[in-house]
Protein backbone atom coordinates (compact mmCIF):
# COMPACT_ATOMS: atom_id res chain seq x y z
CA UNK A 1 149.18 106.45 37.16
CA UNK A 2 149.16 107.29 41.06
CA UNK A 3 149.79 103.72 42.09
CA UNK A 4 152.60 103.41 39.71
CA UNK A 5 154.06 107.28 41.19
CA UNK A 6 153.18 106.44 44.47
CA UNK A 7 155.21 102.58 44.01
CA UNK A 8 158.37 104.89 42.66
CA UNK A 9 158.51 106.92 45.31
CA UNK A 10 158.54 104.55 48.13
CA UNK A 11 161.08 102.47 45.66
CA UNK A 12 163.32 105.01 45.66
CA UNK A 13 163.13 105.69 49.73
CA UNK A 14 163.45 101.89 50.59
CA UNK A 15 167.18 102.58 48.80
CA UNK A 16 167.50 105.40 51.24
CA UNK A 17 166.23 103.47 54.03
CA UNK A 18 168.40 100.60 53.92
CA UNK A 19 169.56 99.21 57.14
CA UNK A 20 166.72 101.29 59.33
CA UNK A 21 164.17 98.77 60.35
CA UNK A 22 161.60 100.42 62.22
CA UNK A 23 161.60 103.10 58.45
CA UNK A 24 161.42 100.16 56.38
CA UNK A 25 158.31 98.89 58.62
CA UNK A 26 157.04 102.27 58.39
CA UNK A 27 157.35 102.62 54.91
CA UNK A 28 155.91 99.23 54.48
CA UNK A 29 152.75 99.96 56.47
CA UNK A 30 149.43 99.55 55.14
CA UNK A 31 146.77 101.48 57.77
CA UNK A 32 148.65 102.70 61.24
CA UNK A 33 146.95 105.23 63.38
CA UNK A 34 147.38 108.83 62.02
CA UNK A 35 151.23 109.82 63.48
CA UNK A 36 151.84 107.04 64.80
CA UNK A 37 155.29 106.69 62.39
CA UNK A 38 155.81 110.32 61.49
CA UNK A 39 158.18 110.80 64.34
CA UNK A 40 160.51 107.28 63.75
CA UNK A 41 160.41 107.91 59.85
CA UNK A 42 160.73 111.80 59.68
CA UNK A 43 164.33 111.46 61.79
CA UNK A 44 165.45 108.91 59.09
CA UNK A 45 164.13 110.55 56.36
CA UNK A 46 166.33 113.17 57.53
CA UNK A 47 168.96 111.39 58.96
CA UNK A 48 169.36 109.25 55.28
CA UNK A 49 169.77 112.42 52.96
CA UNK A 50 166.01 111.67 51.74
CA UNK A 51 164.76 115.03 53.15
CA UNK A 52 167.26 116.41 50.33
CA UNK A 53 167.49 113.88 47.53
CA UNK A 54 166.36 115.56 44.52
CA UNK A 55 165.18 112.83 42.73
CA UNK A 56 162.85 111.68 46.41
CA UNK A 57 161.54 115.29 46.24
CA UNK A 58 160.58 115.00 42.26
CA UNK A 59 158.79 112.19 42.87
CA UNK A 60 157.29 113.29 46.22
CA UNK A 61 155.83 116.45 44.14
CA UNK A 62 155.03 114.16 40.97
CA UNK A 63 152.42 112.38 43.65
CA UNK A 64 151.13 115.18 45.01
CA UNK A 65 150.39 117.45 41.91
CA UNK A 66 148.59 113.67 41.08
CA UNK A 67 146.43 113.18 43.88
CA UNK A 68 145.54 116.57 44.42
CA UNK A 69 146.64 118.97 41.32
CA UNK A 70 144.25 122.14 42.93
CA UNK A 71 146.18 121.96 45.75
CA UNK A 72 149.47 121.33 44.24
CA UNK A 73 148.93 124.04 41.81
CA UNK A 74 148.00 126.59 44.44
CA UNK A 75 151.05 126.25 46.21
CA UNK A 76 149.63 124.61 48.96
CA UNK A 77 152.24 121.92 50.16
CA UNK A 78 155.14 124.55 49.90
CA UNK A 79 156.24 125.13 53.32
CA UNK A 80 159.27 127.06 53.95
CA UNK A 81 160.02 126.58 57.99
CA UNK A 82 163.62 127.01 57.71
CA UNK A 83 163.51 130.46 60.39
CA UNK A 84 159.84 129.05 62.21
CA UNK A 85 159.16 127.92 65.60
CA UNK A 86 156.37 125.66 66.72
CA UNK A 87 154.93 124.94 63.10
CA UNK A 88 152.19 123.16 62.50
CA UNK A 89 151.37 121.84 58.98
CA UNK A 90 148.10 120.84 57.94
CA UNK A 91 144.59 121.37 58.21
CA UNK A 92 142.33 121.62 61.73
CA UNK A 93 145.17 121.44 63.95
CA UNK A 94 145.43 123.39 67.28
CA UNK A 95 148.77 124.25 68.74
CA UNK A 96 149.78 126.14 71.97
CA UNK A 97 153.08 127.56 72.09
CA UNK A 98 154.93 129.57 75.07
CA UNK A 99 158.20 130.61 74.19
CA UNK A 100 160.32 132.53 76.57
C-alpha cells in the first residue's frame, strides 16, 4: 500500500514537472546524498504550482500518515513558516542565525 501511494505521488509530480530536467532526474533518483536535490527540486516544486496542488498535497499526506501514522497523527509534519525566519525542519539539526 506505501509503494503503490508513494508511485501516485511521484506520478502525479512528474505531470507537474514536465519540461524541468534536473526535477525529473531528481524525482527519478534512487539513493543521492541527503540534500543533495532539495534545493534544485524545492524551487520547481514551487515554481510548477506543486507546492499548492491540492491533489500533490493529498497524496503527499496519504504517504506520510502511511509510513509513519504516530507522527502523522501527532501533528508532527505540520509546519506553518509563512511569518518565520531561518527555519529549520527536522530532527538533530543545528542552525546559527544573526539577523540585523
Amino acid at each position: 500500500m506505501i509503494a503503490d501511494t508513494y508511485g501516485g505521488l511521484k506520478n502525479l509530480l512528474r505531470g507537474r514537472l514536465a519540461g524541468r530536467p534536473q526535477a525529473q532526474e531528481a524525482l527519478e533518483a534512487r539513493e543521492v546524498e541527503p540534500g543533495r536535490w532539495r534545493a534544485v527540486l524545492g524551487d520547481d516544486l514551487a515554481d510548477s504550482g506543486a507546492d499548492t496542488d491540492e491533489r500533490i498535497l493529498a497524496a503527499a499526506r496519504r504517504l506520510l500518515e502511511l509510513a509513519d501514522p504516530n507522527g502523522a497523527g501527532t501533528g508532527r509534519y505540520e509546519v506553518d513558516a509563512s511569518q518565520a525566519r531561518g527555519v529549520q525542519v527536522g530532527d538533530h539539526n543545528t542552525q546559527t542565525n544573526t539577523f540585523n
